[in-house]
N, C-alpha and C. Protein backbone atom coordinates (compact mmCIF):
# COMPACT_ATOMS: atom_id res chain seq x y z
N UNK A 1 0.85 -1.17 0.00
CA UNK A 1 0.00 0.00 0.00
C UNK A 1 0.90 1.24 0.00
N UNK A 2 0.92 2.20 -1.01
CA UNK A 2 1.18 3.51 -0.86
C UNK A 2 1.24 4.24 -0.10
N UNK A 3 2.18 5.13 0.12
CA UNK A 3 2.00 6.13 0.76
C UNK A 3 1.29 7.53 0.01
N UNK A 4 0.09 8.57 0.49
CA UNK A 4 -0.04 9.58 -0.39
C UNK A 4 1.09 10.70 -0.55
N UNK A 5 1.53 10.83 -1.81
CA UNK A 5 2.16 11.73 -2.28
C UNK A 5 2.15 13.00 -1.34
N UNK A 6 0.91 13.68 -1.11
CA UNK A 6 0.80 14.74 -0.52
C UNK A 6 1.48 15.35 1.18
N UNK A 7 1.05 13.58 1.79
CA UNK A 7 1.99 13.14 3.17
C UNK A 7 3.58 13.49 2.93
N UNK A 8 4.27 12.59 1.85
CA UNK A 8 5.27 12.75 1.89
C UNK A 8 5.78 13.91 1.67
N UNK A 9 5.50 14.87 1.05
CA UNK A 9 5.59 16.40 0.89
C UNK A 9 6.09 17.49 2.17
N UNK A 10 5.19 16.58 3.32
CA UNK A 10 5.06 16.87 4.39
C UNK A 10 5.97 16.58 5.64
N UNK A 11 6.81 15.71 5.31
CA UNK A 11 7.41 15.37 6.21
C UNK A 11 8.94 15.25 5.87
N UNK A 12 10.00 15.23 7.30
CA UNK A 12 10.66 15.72 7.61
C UNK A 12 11.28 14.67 8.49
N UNK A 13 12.47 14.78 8.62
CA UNK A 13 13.15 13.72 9.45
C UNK A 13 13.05 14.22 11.04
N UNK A 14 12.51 13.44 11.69
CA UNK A 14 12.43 13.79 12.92
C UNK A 14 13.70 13.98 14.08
N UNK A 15 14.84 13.50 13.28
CA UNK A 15 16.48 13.36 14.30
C UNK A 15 16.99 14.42 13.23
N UNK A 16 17.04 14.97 12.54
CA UNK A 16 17.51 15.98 12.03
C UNK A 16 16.88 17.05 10.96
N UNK A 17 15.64 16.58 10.78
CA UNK A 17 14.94 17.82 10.01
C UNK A 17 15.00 17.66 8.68
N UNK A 18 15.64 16.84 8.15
CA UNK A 18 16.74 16.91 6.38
C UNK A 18 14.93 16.42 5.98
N UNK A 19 15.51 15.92 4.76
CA UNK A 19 14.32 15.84 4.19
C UNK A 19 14.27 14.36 3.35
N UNK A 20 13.11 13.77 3.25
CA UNK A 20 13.38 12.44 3.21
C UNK A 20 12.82 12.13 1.73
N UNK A 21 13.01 10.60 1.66
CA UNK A 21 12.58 10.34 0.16
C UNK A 21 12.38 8.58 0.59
N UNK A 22 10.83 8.44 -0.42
CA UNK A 22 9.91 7.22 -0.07
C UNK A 22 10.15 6.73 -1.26
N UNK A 23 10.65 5.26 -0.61
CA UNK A 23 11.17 3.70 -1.13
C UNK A 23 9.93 2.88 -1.21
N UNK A 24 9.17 3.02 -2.20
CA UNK A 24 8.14 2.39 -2.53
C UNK A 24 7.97 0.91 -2.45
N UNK A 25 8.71 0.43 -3.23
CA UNK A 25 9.44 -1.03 -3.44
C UNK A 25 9.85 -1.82 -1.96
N UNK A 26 10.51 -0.52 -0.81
CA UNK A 26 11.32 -1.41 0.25
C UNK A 26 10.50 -1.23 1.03
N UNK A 27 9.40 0.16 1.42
CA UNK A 27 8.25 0.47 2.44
C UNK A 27 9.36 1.35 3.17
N UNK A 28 10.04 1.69 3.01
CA UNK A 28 11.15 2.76 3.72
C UNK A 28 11.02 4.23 3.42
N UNK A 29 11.15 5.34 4.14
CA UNK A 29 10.86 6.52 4.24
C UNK A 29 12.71 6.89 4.40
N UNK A 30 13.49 6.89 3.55
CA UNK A 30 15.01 7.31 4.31
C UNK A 30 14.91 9.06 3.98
N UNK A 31 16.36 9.44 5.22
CA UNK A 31 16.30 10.54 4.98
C UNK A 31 17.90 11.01 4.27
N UNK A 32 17.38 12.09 3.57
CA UNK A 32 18.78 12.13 2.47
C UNK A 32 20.06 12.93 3.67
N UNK A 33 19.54 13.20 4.74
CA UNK A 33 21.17 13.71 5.67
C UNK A 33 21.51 13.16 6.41
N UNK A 34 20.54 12.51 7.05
CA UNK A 34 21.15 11.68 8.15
C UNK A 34 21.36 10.21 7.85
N UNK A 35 20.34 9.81 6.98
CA UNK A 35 20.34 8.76 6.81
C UNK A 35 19.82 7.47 7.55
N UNK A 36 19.05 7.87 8.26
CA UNK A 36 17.93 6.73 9.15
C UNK A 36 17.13 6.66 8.05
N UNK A 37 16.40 5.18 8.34
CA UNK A 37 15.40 4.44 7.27
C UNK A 37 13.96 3.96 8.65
N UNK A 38 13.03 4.53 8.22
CA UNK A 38 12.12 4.95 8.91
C UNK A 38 11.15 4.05 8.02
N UNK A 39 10.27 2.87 8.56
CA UNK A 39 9.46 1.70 8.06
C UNK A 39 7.92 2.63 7.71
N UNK A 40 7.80 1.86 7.00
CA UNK A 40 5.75 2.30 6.29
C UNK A 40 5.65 0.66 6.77
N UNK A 41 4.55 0.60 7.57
CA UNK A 41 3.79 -0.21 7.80
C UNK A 41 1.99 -0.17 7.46
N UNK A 42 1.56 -1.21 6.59
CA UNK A 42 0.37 -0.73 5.91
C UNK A 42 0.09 0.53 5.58
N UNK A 43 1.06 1.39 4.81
CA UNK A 43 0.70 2.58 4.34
C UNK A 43 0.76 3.49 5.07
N UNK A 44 1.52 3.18 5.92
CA UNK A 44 1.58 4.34 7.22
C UNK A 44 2.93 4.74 7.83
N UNK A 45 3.60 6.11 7.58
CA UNK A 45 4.88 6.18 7.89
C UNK A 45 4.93 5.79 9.60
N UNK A 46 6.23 5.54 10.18
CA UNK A 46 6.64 5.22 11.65
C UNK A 46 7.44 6.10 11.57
N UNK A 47 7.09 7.51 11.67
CA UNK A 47 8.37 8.35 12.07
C UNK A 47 8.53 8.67 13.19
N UNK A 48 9.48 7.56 13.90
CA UNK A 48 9.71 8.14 15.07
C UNK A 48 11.24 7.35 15.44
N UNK A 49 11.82 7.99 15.94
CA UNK A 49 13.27 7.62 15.80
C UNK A 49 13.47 6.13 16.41
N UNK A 50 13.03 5.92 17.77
CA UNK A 50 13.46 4.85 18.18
C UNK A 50 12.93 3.78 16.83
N UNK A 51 12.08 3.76 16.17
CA UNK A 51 11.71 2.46 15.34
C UNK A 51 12.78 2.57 13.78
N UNK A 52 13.39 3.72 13.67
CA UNK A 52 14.39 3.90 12.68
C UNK A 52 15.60 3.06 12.68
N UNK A 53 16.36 2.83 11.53
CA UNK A 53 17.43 1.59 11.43
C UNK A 53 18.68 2.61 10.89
N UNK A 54 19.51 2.39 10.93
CA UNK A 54 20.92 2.54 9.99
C UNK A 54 21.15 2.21 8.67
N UNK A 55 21.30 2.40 7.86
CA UNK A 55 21.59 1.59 6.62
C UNK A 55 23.13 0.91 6.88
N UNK A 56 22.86 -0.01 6.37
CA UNK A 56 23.59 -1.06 6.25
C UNK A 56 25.01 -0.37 5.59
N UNK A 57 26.28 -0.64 6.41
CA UNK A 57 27.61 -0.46 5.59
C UNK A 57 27.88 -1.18 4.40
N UNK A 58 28.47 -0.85 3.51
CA UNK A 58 28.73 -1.54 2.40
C UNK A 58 30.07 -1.85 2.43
């Protein structure tokens, strides 16, 4: 399930403010400065830090 376009417009990384971009495909909300990956569960962002992950080192 999608997230609406209009939501994401709206939001903002909650540990640093940057501004994020929605991973349709993974259900991930990441943010382009800090870089926490913030879960969509049934169409619904979890922005809230403790439920946020790291991306993985390469």
């Amino acid at each position: 399930m999608a997230v609406d376009a209009k939501l994401i417009d709206l939001l903002v990384c909650p540990a640093c403010h940057g501004d994020i971009e929605y991973k349709d495909r993974r259900n991930l909300i990441i943010c382009t400065q800090c870089g926490l990956q913030y879960p969509v569960r049934d169409g619904i962002p979890v922005m809230l830090v403790e439920e946020a992950t790291q991306p993985q080192k390469r």
